[in-house]
Protein backbone atom coordinates (compact mmCIF):
# COMPACT_ATOMS: atom_id res chain seq x y z
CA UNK A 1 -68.90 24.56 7.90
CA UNK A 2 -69.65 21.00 6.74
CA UNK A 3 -71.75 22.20 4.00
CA UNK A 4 -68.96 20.85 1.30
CA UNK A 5 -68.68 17.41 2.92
CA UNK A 6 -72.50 17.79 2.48
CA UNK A 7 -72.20 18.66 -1.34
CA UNK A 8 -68.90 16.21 -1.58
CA UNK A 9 -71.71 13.18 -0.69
CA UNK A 10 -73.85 14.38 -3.07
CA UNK A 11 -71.66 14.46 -6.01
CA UNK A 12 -71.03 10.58 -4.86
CA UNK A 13 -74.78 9.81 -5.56
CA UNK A 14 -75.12 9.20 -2.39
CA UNK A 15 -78.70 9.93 -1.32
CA UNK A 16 -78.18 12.43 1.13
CA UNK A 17 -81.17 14.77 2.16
CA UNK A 18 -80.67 18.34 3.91
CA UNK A 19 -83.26 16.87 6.80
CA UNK A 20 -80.85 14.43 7.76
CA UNK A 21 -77.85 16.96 7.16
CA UNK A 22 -79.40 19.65 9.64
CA UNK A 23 -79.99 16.15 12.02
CA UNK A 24 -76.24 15.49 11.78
CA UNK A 25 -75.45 19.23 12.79
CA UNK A 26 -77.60 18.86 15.63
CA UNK A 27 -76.52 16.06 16.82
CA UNK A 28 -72.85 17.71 16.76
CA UNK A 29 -74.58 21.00 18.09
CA UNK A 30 -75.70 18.84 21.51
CA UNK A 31 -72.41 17.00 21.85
CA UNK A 32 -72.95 13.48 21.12
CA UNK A 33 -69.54 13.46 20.07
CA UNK A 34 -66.50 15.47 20.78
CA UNK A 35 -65.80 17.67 23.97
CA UNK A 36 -69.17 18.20 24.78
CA UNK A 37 -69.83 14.03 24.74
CA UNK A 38 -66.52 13.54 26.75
CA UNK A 39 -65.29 16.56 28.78
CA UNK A 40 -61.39 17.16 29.35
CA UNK A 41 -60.35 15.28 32.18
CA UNK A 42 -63.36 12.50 32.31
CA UNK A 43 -61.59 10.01 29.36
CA UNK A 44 -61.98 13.00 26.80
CA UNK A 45 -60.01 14.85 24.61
CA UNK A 46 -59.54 18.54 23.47
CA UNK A 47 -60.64 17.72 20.23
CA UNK A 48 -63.26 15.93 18.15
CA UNK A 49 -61.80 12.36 17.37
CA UNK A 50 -62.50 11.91 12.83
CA UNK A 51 -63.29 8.32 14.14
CA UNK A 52 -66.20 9.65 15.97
CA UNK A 53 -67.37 11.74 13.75
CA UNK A 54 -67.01 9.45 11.18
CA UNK A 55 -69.54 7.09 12.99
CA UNK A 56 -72.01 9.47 13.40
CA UNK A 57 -71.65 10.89 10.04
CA UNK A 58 -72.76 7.27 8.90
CA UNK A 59 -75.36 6.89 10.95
CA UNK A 60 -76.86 9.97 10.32
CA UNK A 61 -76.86 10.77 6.87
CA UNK A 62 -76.97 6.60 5.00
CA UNK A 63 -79.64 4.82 5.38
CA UNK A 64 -78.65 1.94 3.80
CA UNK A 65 -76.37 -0.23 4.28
CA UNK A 66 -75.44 -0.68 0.37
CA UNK A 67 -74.26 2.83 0.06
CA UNK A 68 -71.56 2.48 2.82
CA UNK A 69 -68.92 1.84 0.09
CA UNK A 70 -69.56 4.78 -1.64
CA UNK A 71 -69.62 6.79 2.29
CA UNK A 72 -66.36 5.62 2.69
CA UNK A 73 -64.80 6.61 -0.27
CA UNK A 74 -66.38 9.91 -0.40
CA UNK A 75 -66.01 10.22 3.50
CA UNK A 76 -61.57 9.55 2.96
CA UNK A 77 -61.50 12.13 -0.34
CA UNK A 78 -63.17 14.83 2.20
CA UNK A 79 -60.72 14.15 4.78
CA UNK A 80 -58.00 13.25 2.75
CA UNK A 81 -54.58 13.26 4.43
CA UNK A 82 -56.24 12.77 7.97
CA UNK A 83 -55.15 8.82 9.51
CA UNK A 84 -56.97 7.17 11.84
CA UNK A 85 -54.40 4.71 13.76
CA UNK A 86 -54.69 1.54 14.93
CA UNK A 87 -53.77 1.34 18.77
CA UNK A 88 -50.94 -1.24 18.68
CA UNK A 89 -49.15 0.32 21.25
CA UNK A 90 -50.04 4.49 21.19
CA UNK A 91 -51.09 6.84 19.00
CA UNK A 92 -48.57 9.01 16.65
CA UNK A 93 -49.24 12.78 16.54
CA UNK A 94 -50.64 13.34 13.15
CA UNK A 95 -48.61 16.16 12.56
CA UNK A 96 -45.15 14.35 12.47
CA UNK A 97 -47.04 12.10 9.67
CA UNK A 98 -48.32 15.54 7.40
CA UNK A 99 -46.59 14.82 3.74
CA UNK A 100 -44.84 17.93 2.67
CA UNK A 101 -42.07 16.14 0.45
CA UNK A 102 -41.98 12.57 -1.27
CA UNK A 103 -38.90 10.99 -1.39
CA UNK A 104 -37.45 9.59 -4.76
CA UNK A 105 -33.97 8.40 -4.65
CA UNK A 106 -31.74 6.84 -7.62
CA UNK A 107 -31.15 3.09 -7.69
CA UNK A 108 -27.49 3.18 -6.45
CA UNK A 109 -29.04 5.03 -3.33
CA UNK A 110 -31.99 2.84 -3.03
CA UNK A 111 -29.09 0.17 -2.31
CA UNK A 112 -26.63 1.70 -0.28
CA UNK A 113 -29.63 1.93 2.28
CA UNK A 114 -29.04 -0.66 4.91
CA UNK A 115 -32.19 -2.91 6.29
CA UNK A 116 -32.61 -3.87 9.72
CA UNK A 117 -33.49 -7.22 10.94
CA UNK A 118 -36.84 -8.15 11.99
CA UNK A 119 -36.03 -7.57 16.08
CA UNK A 120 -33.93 -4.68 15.62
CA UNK A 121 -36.73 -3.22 13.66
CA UNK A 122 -39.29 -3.96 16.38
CA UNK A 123 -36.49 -2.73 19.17
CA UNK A 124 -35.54 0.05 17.51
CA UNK A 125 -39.25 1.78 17.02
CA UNK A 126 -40.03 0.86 20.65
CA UNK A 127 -37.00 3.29 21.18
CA UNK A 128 -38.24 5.81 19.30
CA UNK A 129 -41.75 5.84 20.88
CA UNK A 130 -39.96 6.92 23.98
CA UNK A 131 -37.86 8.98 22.55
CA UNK A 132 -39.11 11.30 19.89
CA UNK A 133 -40.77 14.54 20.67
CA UNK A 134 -41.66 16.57 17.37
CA UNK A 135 -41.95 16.10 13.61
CA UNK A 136 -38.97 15.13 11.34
CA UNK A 137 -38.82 15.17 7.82
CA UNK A 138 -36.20 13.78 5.04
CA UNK A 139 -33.92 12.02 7.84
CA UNK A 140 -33.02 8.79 8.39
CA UNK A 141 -33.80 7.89 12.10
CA UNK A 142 -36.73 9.16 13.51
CA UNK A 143 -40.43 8.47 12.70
CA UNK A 144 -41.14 10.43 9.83
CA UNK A 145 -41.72 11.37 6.34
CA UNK A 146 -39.55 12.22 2.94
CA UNK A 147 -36.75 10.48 4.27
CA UNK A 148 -34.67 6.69 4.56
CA UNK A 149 -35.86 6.07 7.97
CA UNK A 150 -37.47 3.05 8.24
CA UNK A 151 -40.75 4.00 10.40
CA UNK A 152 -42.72 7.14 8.77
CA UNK A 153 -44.22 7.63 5.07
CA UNK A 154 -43.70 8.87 1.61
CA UNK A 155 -39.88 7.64 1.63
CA UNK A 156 -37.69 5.21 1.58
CA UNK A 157 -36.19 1.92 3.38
CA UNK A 158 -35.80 -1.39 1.95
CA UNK A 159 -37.74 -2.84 5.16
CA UNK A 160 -39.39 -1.09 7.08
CA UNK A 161 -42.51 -0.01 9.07
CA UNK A 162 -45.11 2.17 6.70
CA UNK A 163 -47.31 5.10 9.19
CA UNK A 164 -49.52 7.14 7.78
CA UNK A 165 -49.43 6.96 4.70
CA UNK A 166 -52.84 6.03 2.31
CA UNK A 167 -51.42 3.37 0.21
CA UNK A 168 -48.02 1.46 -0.49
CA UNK A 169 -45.24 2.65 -2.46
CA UNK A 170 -42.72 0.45 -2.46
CA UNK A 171 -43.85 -2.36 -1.36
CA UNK A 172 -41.27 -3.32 1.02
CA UNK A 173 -43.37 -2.36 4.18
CA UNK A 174 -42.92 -5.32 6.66
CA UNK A 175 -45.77 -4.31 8.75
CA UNK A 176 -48.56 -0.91 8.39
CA UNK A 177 -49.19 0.94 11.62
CA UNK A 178 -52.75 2.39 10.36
CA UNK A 179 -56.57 1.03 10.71
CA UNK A 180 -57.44 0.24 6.60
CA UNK A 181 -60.89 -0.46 5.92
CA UNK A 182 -61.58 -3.59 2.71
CA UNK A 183 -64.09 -3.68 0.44
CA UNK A 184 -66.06 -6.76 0.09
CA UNK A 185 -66.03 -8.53 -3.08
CA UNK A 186 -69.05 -8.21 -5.15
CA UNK A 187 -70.45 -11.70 -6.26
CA UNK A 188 -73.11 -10.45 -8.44
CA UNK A 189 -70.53 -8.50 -10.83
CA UNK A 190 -71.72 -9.51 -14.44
CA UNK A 191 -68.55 -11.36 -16.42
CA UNK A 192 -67.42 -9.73 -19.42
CA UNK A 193 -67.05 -13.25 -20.62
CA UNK A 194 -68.04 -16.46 -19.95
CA UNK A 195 -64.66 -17.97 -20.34
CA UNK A 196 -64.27 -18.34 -16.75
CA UNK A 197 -67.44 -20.10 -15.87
CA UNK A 198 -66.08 -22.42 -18.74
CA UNK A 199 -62.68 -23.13 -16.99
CA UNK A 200 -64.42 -23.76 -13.82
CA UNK A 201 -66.66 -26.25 -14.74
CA UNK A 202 -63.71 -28.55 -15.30
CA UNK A 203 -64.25 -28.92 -11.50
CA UNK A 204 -67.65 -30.30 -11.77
CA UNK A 205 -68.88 -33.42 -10.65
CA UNK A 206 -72.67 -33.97 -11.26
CA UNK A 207 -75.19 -36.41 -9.27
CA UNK A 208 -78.46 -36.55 -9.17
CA UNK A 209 -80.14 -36.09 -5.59
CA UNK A 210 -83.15 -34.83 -4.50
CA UNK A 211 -86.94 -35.30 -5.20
CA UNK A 212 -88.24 -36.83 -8.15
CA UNK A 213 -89.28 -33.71 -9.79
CA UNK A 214 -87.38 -33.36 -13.52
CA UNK A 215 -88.91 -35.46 -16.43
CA UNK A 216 -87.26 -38.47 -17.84
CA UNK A 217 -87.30 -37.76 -21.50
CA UNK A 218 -85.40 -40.60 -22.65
CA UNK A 219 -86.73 -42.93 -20.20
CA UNK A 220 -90.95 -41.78 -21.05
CA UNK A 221 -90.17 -42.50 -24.46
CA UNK A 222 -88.52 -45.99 -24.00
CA UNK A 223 -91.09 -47.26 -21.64
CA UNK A 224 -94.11 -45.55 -23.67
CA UNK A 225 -92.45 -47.46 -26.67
CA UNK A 226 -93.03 -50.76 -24.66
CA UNK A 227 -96.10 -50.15 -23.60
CA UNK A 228 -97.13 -49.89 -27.27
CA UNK A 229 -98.06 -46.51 -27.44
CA UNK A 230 -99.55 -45.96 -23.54
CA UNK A 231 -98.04 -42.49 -22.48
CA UNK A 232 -95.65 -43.49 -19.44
CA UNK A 233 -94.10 -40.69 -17.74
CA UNK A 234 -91.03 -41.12 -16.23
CA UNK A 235 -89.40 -38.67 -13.72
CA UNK A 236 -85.62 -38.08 -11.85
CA UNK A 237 -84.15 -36.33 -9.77
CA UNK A 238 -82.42 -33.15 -10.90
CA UNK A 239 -78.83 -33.06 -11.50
CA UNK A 240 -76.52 -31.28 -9.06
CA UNK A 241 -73.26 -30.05 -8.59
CA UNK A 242 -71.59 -31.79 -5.54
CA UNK A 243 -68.56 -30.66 -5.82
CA UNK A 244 -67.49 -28.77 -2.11
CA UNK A 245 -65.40 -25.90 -2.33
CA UNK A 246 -63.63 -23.74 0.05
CA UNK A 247 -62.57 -20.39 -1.19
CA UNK A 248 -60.16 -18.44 0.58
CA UNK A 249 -59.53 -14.97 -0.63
CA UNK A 250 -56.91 -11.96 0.19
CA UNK A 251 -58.42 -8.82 0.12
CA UNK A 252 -56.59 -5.03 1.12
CA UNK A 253 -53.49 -3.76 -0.29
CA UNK A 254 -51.89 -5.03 -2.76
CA UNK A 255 -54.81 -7.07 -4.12
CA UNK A 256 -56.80 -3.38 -4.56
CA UNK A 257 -55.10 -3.39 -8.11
CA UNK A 258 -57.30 -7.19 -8.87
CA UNK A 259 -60.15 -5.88 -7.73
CA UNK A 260 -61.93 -6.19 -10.51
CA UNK A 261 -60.65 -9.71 -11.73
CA UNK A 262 -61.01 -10.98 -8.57
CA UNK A 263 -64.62 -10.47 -8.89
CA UNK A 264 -65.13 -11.81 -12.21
CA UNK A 265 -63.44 -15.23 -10.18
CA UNK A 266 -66.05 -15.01 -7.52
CA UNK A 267 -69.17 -14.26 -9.18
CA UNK A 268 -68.37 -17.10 -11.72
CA UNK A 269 -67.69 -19.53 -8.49
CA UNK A 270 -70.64 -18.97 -6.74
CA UNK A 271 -72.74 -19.80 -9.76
CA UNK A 272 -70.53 -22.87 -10.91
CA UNK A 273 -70.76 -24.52 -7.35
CA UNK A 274 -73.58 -25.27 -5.04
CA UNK A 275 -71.23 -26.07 -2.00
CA UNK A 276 -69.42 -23.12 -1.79
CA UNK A 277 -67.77 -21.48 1.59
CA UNK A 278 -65.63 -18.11 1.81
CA UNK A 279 -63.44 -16.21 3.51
CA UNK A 280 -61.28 -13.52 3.73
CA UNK A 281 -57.79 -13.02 4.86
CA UNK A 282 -54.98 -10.23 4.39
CA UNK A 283 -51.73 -11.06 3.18
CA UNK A 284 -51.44 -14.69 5.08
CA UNK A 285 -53.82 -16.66 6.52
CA UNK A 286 -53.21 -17.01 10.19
CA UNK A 287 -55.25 -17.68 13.22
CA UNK A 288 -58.93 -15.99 12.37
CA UNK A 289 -60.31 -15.35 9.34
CA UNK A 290 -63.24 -13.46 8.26
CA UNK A 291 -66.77 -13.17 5.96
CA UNK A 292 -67.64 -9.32 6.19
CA UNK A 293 -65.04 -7.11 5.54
CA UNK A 294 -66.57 -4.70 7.72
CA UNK A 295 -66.84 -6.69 11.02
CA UNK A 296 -63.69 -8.41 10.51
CA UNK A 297 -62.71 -7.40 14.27
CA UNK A 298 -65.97 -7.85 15.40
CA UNK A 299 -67.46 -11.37 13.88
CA UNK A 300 -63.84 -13.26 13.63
CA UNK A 301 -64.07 -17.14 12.24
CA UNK A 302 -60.65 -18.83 13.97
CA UNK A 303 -58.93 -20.84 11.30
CA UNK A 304 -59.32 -23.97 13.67
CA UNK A 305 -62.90 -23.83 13.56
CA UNK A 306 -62.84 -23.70 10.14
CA UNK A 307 -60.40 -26.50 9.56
CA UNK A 308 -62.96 -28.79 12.25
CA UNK A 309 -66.10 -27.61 10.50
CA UNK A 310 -65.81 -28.76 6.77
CA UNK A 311 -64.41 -32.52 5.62
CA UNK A 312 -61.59 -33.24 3.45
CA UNK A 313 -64.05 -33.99 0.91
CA UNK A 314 -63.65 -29.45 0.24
CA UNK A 315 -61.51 -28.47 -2.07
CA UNK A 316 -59.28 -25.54 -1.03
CA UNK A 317 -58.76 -22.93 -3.52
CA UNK A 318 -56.63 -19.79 -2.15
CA UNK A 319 -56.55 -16.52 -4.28
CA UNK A 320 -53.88 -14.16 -3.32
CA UNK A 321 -51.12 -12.11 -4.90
CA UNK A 322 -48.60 -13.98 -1.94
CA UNK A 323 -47.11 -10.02 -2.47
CA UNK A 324 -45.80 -9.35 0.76
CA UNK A 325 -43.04 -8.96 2.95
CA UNK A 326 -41.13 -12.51 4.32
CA UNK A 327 -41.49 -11.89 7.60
CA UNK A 328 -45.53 -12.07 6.87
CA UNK A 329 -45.18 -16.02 6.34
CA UNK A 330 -42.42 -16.73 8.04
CA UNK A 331 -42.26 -14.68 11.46
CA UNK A 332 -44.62 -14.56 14.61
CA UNK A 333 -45.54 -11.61 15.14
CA UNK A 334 -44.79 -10.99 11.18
CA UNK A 335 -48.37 -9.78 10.09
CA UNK A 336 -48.55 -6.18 9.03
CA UNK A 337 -51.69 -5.70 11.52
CA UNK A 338 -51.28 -7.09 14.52
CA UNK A 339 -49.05 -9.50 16.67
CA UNK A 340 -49.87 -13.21 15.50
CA UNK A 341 -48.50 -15.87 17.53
CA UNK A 342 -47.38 -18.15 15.21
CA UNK A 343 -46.18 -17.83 11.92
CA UNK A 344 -48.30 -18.06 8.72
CA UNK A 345 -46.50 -20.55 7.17
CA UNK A 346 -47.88 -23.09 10.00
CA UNK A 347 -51.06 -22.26 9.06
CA UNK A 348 -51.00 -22.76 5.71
CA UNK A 349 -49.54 -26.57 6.24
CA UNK A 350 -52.64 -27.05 8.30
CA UNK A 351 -55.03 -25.97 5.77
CA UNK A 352 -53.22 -28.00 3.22
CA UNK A 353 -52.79 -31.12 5.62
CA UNK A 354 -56.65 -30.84 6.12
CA UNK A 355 -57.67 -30.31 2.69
CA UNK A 356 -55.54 -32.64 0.29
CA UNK A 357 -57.09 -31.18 -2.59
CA UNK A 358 -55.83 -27.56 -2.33
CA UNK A 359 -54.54 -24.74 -5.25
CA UNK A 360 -53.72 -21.15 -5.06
CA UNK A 361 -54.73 -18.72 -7.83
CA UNK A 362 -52.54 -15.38 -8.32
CA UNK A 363 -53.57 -12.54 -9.86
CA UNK A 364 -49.75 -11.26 -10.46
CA UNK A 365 -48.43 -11.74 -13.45
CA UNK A 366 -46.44 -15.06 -13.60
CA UNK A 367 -43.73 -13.17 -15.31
CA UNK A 368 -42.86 -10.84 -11.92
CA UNK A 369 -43.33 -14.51 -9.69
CA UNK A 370 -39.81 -14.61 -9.81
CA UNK A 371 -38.49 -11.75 -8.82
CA UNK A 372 -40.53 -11.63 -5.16
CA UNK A 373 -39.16 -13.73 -2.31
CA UNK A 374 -42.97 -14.24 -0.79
CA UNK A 375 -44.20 -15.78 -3.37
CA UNK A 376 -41.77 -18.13 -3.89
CA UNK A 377 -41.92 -19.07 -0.34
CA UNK A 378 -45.59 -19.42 -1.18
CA UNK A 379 -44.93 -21.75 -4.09
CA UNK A 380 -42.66 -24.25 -1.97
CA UNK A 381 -45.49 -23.93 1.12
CA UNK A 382 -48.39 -24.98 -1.75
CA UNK A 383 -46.02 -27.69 -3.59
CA UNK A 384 -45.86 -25.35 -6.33
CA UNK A 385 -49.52 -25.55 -6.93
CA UNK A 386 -50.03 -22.23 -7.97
CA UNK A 387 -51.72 -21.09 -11.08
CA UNK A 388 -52.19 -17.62 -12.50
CA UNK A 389 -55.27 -15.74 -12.72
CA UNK A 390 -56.06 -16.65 -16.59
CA UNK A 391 -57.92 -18.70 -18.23
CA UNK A 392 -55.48 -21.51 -19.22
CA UNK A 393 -54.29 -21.20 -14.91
CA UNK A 394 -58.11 -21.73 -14.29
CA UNK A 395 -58.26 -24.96 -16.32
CA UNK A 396 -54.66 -26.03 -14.99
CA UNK A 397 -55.69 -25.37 -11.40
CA UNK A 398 -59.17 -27.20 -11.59
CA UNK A 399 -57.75 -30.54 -13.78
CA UNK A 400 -55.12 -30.37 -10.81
CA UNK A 401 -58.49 -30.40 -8.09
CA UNK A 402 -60.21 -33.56 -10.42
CA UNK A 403 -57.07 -35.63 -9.84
């Protein structure tokens, strides 16, 4: 039965062999996961959990770990429409979540829908945990989908809390109830043009360290002069770039649609600077960051650590869109993925406290900064040190970092 997920692989170039499809089968054929693996009533479940399988589908049929990218995509357009949810509190039947309608509404009834505060929003779902029993669709209070409730998918609420559902809309979401899996950025992605690499070398501060292993041109000549004619070599060390950077860079949702500039940014970076440290973050930076997107529960970096470990002598360079809802920067508890204790916004005045020489790079367009409330809250966090993601921003940003 899983000879199209078989064939779907394929067709990703993923190199999938029919030995190690027949292995998966029989691994699912002797119960290493599912019933069989867990009986009913000793901690297992009626069902075979698509986490699970997921898991062993990996391990059974890639063999590297270079193609898991392409496994995941190919692994969520197989099973597309299935969500695998984060346990903040319980699970939500998947069947109250199944999109039969999408929601599109005029802009006079876009506004006549009223918003909820941040703890009546958190109250009010706690109440409907308890209280809701099936599936609703198109209404306006219970989790959901098509409709102007504010916890569900695929419709509408000015703020709200987005389950189940594969990608924002809207973008008014104020938190997202499901487990989303990043994508690393790729530093080797070849520039289109070396424009960037230009801007950043504005940044650049050259010394020469090391062994004595680079010939003196200038300096053989000169002396050979004065030794009328008698070859004198003379050697230095190499040149190097000690400039110390510390990139910081947002990665998941919104930021999917910079992808691809984001990398041209990175690459460029790590070849422009010696002394370079990264990590991720989602949305805000708050108390843990991360350096593999897909151990970021599993190998967490706490932001103190990181703000102990390197000098001031770094200079911090965020790159976010700051596209997100307020509550993200300016609540505890705010983050769209789990509880934090204190609010983003304290954690960005301790990165910038410990790093005087700080800038954030957006990949927005500068003409939309305006019109969203997070990143002007952003702006007034950095000192309105924020540059956009062009060349010209580049430049700004790194004669801003040379001051």
């Amino acid at each position: 039965m899983l000879i199209d997920f078989f064939y779907t692989l394929r067709a990703a170039k993923l190199p999938v062999s029919v030995k190690e499809y027949l292995t998966l089968l029989e691994a699912l054929k002797e119960g290493v996961v599912g019933p069989k693996a867990a009986p009913e009533g000793e901690g297992g479940s009626s069902g075979y959990s698509v986490d699970d399988f997921y898991y062993l589908s990996r391990t059974s049929l890639v063999k590297d770990e270079k193609h898991y990218d392409k496994f995941d995509r190919a692994f969520s357009a197989y099973f597309k429409g299935v969500e695998l949810l984060t346990d903040f509190t319980k699970d939500i039947p998947l069947e109250w979540l199944r999109k039969n309608l999408e929601l599109n509404l005029s802009p006079e009834e876009k506004a006549a829908i009223e918003k909820m505060g941040w703890d009546e929003l958190m109250e009010t779902l706690k109440k409907r945990f308890e209280e809701q029993k099936e599936r609703h669709e198109g209404g306006s209070k219970w989790i959901g989908t098509g409709g102007t409730s504010p916890f569900g998918a695929n419709g509408y609420n000015p703020q709200g809390i987005r389950i189940g559902q594969d990608k924002s809309r809207n973008k008014n979401a104020v938190k997202v109830w499901d487990q989303r899996a990043y994508q690393d950025y790729d530093d080797t992605q070849e520039l289109g043009t070396r424009n960037i690499k230009v801007a950043l070398r504005r940044l650049r501060k050259f010394a020469r360290e090391g062994h004595e292993d680079e010939l003196d041109l200038e300096d053989t000549i000169r002396k050979t002069a004065e030794n009328a004619g008698y070859l004198d070599i003379r050697m230095r060390p190499e040149r190097h770039n000690n400039v110390k950077v510390l990139l910081l860079m947002d990665v998941g949702g919104t930021m999917d649609e910079h992808i691809a500039r984001v990398e041209e940014l990175f690459s460029a970076t790590k070849t422009e600077f010696k002394h370079l440290e990264f990590y991720y973050f989602h949305n805000c930076v708050y108390d843990f960051m991360w350096k593999n997107n897909r151990r970021r529960y599993s190998e967490k970096f706490p932001t103190w650590d990181i703000i102990r470990k390197y000098n001031k002598d770094y200079k911090l360079i965020f790159v976010g869109d700051a596209t997100m809802s307020p509550y993200e920067i300016l609540q505890p508890g705010g983050s769209v993925e789990y509880n934090n204790e204190e609010a983003g916004a304290e954690w960005i005045q301790r990165l910038t406290n410990a790093f005087p020489k700080f800038v954030w790079i957006n990949p927005e367009p500068q003409g939309v900064w305006q019109y969203r409330q997070s990143i002007s809250i952003m702006q007034q966090l950095m000192n309105q040190r924020m540059y956009p993601l062009t060349i010209k921003g580049i430049e700004e940003a790194m004669r801003l970092l040379t001051k």
